[in-house]
Protein backbone atom coordinates (compact mmCIF):
# COMPACT_ATOMS: atom_id res chain seq x y z
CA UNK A 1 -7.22 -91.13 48.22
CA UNK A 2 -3.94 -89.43 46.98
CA UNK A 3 -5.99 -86.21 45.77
CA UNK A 4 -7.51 -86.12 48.96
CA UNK A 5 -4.33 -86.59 51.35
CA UNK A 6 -3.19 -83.81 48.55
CA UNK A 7 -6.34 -81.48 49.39
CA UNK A 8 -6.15 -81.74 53.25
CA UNK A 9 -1.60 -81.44 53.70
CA UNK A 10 -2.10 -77.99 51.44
CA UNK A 11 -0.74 -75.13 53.30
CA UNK A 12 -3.67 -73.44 54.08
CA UNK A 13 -5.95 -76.51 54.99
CA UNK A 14 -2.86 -77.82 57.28
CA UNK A 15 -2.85 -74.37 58.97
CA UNK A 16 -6.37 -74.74 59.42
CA UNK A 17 -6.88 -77.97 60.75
CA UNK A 18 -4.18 -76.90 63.00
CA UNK A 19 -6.62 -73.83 64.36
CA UNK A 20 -9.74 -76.38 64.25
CA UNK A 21 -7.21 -79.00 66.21
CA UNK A 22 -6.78 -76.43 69.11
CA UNK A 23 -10.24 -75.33 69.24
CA UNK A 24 -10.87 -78.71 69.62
CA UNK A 25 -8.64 -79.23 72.64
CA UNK A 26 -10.22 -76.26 74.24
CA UNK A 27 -13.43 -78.18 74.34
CA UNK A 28 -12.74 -80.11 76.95
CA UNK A 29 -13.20 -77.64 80.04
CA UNK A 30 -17.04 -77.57 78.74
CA UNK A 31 -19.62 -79.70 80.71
CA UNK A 32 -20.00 -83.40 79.13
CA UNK A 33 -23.58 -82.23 77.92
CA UNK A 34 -22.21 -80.26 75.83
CA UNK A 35 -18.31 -81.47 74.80
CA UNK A 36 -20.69 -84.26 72.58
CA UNK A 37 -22.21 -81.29 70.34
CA UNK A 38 -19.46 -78.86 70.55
CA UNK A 39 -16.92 -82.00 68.96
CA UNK A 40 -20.08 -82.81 66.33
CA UNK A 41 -20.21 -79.30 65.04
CA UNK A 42 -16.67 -79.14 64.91
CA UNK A 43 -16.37 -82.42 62.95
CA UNK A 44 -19.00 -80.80 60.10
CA UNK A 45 -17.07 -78.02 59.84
CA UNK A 46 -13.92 -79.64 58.95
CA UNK A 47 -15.65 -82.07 56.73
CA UNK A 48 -17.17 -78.55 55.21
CA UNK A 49 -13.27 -77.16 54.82
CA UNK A 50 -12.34 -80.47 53.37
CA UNK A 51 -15.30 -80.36 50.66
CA UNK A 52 -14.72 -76.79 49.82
CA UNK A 53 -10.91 -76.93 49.18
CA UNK A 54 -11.34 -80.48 46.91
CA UNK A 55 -10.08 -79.69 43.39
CA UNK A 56 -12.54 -81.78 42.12
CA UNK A 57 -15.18 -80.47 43.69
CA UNK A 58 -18.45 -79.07 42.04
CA UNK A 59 -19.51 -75.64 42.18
CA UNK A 60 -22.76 -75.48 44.31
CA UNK A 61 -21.27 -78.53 46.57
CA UNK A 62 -18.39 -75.87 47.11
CA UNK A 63 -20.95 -72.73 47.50
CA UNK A 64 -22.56 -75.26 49.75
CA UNK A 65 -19.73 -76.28 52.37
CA UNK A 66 -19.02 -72.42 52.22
CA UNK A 67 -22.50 -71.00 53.17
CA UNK A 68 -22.59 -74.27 56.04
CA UNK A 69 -19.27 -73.75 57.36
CA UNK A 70 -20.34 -69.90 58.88
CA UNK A 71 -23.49 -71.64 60.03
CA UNK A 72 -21.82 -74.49 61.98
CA UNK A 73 -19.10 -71.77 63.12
CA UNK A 74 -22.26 -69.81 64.51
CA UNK A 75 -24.03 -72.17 66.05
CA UNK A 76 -20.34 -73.48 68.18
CA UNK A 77 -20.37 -70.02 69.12
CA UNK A 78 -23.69 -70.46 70.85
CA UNK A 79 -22.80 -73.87 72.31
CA UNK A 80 -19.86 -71.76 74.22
CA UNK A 81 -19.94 -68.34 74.04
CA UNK A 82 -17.57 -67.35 77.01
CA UNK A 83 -14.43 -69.52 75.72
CA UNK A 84 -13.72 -67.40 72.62
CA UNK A 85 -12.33 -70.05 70.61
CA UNK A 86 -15.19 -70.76 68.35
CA UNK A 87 -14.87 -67.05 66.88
CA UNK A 88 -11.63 -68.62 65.58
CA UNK A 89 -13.88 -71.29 63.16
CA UNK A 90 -14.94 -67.66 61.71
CA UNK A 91 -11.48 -66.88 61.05
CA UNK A 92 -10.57 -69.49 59.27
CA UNK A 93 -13.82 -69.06 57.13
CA UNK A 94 -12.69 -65.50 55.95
CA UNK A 95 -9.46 -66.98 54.24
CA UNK A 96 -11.19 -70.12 52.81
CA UNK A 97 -13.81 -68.08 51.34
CA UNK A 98 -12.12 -65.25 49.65
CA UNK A 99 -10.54 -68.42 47.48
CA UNK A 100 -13.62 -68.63 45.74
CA UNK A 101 -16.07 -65.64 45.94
CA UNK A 102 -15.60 -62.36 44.67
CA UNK A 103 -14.43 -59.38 46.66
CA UNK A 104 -17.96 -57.81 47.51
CA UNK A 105 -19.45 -60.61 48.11
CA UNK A 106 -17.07 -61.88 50.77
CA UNK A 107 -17.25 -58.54 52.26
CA UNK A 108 -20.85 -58.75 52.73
CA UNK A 109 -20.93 -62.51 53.97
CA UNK A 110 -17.94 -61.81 56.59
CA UNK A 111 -20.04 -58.43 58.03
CA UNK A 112 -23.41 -60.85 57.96
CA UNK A 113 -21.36 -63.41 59.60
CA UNK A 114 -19.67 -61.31 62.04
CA UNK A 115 -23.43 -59.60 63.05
CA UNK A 116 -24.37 -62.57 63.82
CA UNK A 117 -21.97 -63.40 65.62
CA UNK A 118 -22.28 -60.20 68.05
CA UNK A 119 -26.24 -61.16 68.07
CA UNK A 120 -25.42 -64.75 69.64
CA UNK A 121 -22.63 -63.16 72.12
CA UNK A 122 -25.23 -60.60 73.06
CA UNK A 123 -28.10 -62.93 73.59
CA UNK A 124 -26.15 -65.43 75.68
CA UNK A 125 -25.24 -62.63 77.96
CA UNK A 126 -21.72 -61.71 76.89
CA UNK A 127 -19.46 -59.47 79.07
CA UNK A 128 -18.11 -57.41 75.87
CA UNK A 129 -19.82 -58.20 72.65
CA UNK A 130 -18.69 -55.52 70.46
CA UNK A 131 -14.99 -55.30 71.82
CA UNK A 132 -15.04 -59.25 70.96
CA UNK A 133 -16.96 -59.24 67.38
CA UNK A 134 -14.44 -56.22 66.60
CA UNK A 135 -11.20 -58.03 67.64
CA UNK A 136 -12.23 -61.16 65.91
CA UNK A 137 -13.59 -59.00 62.28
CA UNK A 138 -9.57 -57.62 62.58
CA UNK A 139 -8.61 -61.31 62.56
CA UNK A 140 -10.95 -62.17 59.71
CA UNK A 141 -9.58 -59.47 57.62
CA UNK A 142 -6.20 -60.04 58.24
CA UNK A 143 -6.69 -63.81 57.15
CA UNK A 144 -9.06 -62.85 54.00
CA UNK A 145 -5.95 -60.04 52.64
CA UNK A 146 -3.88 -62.83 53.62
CA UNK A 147 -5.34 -65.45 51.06
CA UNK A 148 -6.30 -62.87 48.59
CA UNK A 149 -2.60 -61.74 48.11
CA UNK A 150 -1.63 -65.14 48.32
CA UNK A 151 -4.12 -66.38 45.36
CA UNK A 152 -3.17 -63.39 43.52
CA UNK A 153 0.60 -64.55 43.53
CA UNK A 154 -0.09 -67.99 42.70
CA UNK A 155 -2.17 -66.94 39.54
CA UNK A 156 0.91 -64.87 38.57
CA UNK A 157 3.14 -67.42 38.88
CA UNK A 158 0.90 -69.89 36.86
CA UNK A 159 0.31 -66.88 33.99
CA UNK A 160 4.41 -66.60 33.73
CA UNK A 161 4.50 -70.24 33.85
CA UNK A 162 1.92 -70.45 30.62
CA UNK A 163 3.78 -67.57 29.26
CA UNK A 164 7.04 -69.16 28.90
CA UNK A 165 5.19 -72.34 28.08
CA UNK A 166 3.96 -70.44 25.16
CA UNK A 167 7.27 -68.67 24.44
CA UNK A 168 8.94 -72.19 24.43
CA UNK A 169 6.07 -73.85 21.84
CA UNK A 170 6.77 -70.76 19.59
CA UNK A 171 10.17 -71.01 19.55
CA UNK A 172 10.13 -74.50 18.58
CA UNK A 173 8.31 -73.44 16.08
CA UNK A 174 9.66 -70.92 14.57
CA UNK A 175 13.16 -72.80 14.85
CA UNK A 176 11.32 -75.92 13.43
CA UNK A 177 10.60 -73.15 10.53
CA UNK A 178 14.05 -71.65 10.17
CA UNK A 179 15.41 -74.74 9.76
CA UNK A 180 12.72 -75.38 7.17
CA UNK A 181 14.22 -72.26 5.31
CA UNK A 182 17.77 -73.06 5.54
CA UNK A 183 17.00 -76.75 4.10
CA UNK A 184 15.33 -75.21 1.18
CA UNK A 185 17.83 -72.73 0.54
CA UNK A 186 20.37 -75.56 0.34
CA UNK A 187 18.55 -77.56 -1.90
CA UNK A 188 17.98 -74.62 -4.08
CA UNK A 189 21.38 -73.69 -4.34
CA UNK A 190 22.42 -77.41 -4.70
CA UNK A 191 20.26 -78.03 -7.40
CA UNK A 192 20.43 -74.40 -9.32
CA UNK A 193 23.83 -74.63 -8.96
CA UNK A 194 25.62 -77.37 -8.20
CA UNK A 195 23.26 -79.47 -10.85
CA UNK A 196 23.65 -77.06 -13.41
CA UNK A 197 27.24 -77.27 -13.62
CA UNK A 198 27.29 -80.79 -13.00
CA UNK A 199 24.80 -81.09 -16.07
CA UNK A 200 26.66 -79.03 -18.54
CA UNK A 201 29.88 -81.13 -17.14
CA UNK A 202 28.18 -84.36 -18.08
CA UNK A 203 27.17 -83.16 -21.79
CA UNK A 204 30.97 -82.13 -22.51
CA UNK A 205 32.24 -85.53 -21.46
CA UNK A 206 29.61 -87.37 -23.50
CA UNK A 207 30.82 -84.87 -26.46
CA UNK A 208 34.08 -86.19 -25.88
CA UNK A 209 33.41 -89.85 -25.58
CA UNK A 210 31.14 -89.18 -28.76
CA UNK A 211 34.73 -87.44 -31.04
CA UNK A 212 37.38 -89.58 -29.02
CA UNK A 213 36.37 -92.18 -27.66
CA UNK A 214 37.99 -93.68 -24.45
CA UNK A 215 37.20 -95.98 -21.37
CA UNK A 216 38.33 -93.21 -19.42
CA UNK A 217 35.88 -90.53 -20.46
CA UNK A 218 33.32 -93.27 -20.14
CA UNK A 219 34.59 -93.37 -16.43
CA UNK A 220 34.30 -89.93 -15.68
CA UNK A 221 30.75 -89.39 -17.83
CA UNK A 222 29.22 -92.60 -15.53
CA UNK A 223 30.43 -90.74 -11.89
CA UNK A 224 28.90 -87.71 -13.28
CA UNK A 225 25.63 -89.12 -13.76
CA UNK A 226 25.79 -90.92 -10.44
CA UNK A 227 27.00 -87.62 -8.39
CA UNK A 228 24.27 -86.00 -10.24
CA UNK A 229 21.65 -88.39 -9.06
CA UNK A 230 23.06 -88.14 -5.75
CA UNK A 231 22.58 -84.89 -5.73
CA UNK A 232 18.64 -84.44 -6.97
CA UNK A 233 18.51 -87.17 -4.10
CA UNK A 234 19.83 -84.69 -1.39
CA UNK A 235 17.59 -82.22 -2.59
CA UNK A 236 14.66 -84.49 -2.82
CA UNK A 237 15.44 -85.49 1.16
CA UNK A 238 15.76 -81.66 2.43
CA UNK A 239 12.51 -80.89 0.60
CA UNK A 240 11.12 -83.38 2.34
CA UNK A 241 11.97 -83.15 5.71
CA UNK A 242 9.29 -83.43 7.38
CA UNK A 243 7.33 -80.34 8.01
CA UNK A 244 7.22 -79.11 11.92
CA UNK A 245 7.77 -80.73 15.13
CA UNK A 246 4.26 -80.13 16.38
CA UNK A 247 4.91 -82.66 18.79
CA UNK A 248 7.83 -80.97 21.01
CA UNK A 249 5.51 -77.56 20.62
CA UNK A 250 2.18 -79.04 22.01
CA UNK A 251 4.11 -80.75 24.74
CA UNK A 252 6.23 -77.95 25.56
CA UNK A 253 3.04 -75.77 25.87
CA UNK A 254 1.31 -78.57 28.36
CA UNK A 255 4.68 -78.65 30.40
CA UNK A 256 3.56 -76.10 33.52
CA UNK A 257 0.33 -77.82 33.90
CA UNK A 258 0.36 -79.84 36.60
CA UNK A 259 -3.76 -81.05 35.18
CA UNK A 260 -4.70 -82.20 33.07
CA UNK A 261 -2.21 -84.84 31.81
CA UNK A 262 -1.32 -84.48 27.86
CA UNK A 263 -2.08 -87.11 26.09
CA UNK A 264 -1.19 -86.76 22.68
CA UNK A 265 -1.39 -89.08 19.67
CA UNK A 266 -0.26 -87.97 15.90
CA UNK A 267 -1.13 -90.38 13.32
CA UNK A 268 1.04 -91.67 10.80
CA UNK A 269 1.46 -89.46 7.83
CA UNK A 270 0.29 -86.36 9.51
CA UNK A 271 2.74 -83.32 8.27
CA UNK A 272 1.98 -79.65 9.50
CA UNK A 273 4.56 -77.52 6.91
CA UNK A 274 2.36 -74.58 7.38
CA UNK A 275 4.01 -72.03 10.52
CA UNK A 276 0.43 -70.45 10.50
CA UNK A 277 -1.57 -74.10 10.38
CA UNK A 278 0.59 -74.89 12.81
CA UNK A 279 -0.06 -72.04 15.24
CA UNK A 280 -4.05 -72.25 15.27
CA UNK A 281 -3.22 -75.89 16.57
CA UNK A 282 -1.43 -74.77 18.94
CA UNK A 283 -3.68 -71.96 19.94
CA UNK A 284 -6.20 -74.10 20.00
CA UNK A 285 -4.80 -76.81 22.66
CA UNK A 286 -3.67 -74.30 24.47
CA UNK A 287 -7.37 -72.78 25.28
CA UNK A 288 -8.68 -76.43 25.35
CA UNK A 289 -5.78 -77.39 28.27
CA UNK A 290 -6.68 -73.60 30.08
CA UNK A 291 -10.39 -74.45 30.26
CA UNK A 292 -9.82 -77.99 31.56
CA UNK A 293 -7.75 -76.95 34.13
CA UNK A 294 -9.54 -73.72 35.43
CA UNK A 295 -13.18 -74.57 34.53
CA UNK A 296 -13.35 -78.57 34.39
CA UNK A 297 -10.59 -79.42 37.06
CA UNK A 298 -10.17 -82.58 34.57
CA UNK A 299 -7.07 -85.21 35.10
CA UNK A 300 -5.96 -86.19 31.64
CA UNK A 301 -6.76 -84.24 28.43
CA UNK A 302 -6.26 -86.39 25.16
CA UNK A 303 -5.25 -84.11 22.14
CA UNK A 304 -5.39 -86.42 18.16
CA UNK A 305 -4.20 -84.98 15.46
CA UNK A 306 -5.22 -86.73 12.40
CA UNK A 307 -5.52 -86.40 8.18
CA UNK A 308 -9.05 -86.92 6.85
CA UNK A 309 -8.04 -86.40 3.01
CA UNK A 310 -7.15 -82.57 2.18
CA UNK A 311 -8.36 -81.64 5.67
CA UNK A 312 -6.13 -81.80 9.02
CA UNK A 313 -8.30 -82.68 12.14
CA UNK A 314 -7.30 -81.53 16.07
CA UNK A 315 -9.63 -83.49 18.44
CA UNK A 316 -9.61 -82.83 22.01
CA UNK A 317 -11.44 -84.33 24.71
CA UNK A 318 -10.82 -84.08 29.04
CA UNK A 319 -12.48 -86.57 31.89
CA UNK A 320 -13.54 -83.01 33.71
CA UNK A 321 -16.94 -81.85 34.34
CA UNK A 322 -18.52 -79.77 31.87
CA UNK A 323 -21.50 -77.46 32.79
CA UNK A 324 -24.61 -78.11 31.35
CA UNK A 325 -25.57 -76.17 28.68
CA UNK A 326 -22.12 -75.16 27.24
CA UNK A 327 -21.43 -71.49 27.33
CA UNK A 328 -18.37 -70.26 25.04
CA UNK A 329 -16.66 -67.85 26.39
CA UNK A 330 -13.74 -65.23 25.29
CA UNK A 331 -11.21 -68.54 25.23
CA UNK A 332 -13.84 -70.62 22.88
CA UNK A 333 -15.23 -67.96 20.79
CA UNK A 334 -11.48 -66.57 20.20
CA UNK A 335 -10.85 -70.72 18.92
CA UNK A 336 -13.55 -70.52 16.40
CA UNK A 337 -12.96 -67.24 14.99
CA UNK A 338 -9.47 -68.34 14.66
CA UNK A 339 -10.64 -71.46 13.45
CA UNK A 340 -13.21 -69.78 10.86
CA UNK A 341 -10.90 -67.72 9.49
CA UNK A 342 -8.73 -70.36 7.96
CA UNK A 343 -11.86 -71.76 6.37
CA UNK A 344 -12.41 -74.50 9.04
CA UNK A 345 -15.05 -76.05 10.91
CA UNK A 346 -15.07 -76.59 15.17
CA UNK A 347 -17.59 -78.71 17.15
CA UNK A 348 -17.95 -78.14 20.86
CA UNK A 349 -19.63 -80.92 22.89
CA UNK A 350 -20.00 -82.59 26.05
CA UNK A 351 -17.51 -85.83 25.53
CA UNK A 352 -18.34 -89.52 26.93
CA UNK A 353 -16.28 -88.72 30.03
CA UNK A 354 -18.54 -85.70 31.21
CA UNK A 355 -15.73 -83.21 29.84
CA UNK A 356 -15.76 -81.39 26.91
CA UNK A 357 -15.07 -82.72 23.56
CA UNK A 358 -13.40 -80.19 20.88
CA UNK A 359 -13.47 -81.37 17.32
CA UNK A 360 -11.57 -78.73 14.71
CA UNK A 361 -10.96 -78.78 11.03
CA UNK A 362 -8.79 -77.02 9.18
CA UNK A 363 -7.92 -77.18 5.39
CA UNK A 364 -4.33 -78.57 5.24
């Protein structure tokens, strides 16, 4: 119910059930015969609007509503030809359309449409056919450069939001990995250092004790040993830090998606020290959360990392629809060469939710 009240209060469906809303009060001056068919037709055609606009919609029941909603616009035409408010149903049409077909093709369907459109004005006796199909074809391109130049601003906005999505997971990266570098220079230079001195330091007192002895170089030999135990324990703690917060990276690269939902689990003991193991995870979530968004229109997408001995396992899987059979294309082929060439293996499958199910294996 949400998605739907979501679906029908977008801008352009509230603008046009606002157009269909005052065609629909025009229909009253029309003979009660008929208002009845006039107010059917225009019922269908909003239901039409409603089906094509659903994000969750499949792709012939879109192409479907789309190829009706022209028809039903035609035949209200025909039901009253003289009012010239039914050429507005056209109108709206144009914008809707160009959402979801490509250029030419929505060029041909609007001059088909708009044909025959003149043919019904001219057969039911029209004063002005041409001057009227003309006017209304200005409308309908106005409306159709008016949605294409809006859909072509909200896809750059959503490629500069998954850009700096991207730029954000990287940098979390590669200041997970700087950090990495600074801890092990530390320990280095504490234990190269620091324990070498403290070493040698430890062997002179014990010489001492050993010529002359004394309960105070026995003191001072004893806190030796314990700072340099302390110390090996530092180091032992920086060299094992960790590895890389893959978590803040994945979720940082989710973070401008509004769907699917990341859901991501990391089992125990799971360590990604690798920047470049850690990257063709990230790659590959990323493609995995594009496609269910664009291709699946899928609410949730679960991302598991876990360890299956030597071997480090990503498995994805989103409640979308996937398209029978499953095509791979640039986005999934680009995931399994990158997967391939770290000696992996990836799985592509329809999941138990009807989305796709990604399984990849790298060495680790």
């Amino acid at each position: 119910m949400l998605a739907f009240l979501r679906t029908a209060f977008a801008p352009l469906n509230l603008a046009a059930l606002l157009a269909i809303g005052g065609i629909g009060l025009s229909l009253r001056w029309l003979p009660g015969e008929m208002r009845s068919g006039a107010f059917t037709l225009l019922i269908a055609y909003t239901c039409c609007l409603l089906l094509a606009t659903f994000p969750q919609r499949r792709r012939w029941a879109q192409n479907a509503a789309l190829l009706l909603m022209p028809l039903l616009a035609l035949a209200a035409i025909a039901v009253a030809p003289r009012m010239g408010t039914a050429q507005i149903l056209l109108v709206v049409w144009a914008a809707v359309v160009v959402m979801a077909w490509p250029p030419l093709v929505v060029l041909a369907a609007i001059v088909a449409a708009d044909l025959a459109a003149f043919g019904v004005l001219r057969h039911a006796g029209h004063s002005n056919p041409v001057i009227t199909t003309i006017l209304y074809a200005s409308f309908q391109g106005f409306a159709a450069l008016t949605s294409h130049y809006a859909r072509s601003a909200e896809e750059a906005r959503d490629r500069l939001a998954r850009t700096n999505a991207d730029l954000l997971a990287t940098r979390a990266l590669l200041a997970d990995a700087a950090r990495d570098g600074e801890r092990l220079r530390v320990a280095r230079e504490l234990h190269d250092v620091a324990g070498h001195k403290l070493t040698a330091l430890r062997l002179n007192l014990r010489a001492l004790q050993a010529a002359a002895p004394s309960p105070q170089l026995q003191l001072a030999e004893q806190l030796s040993a314990e700072l340099l135990g302390d110390i090996r324990g530092v180091v032992h703690a920086l060299r094992d830090a960790g590895g890389l917060d893959i978590d803040t990276a994945l979720r940082a690269l989710a973070a401008p998606y509004p769907r699917p939902a990341l859901r991501l689990s990391i089992d125990e003991g799971v360590v990604v020290e690798d920047p470049a193991l850690a990257e063709a995870v990230l790659r590959t979530v990323q493609e995995a959360l594009t496609n269910a968004a664009r291709h699946g229109h899928a609410a949730t997408l679960d991302v598991r990392l876990r360890r299956d001995g030597t071997w480090l396992w990503v498995e994805i899987e989103d409640d979308g629809r996937a398209s029978l059979p499953l095509r791979e294309g640039h986005g999934l082929t680009g995931m399994r060469e990158r997967i391939d060439a770290r000696g992996g293996r990836l799985r592509i499958a329809r999941g138990s939710r009807g989305g796709v199910r990604i399984e990849a294996g790298v060495p680790a």
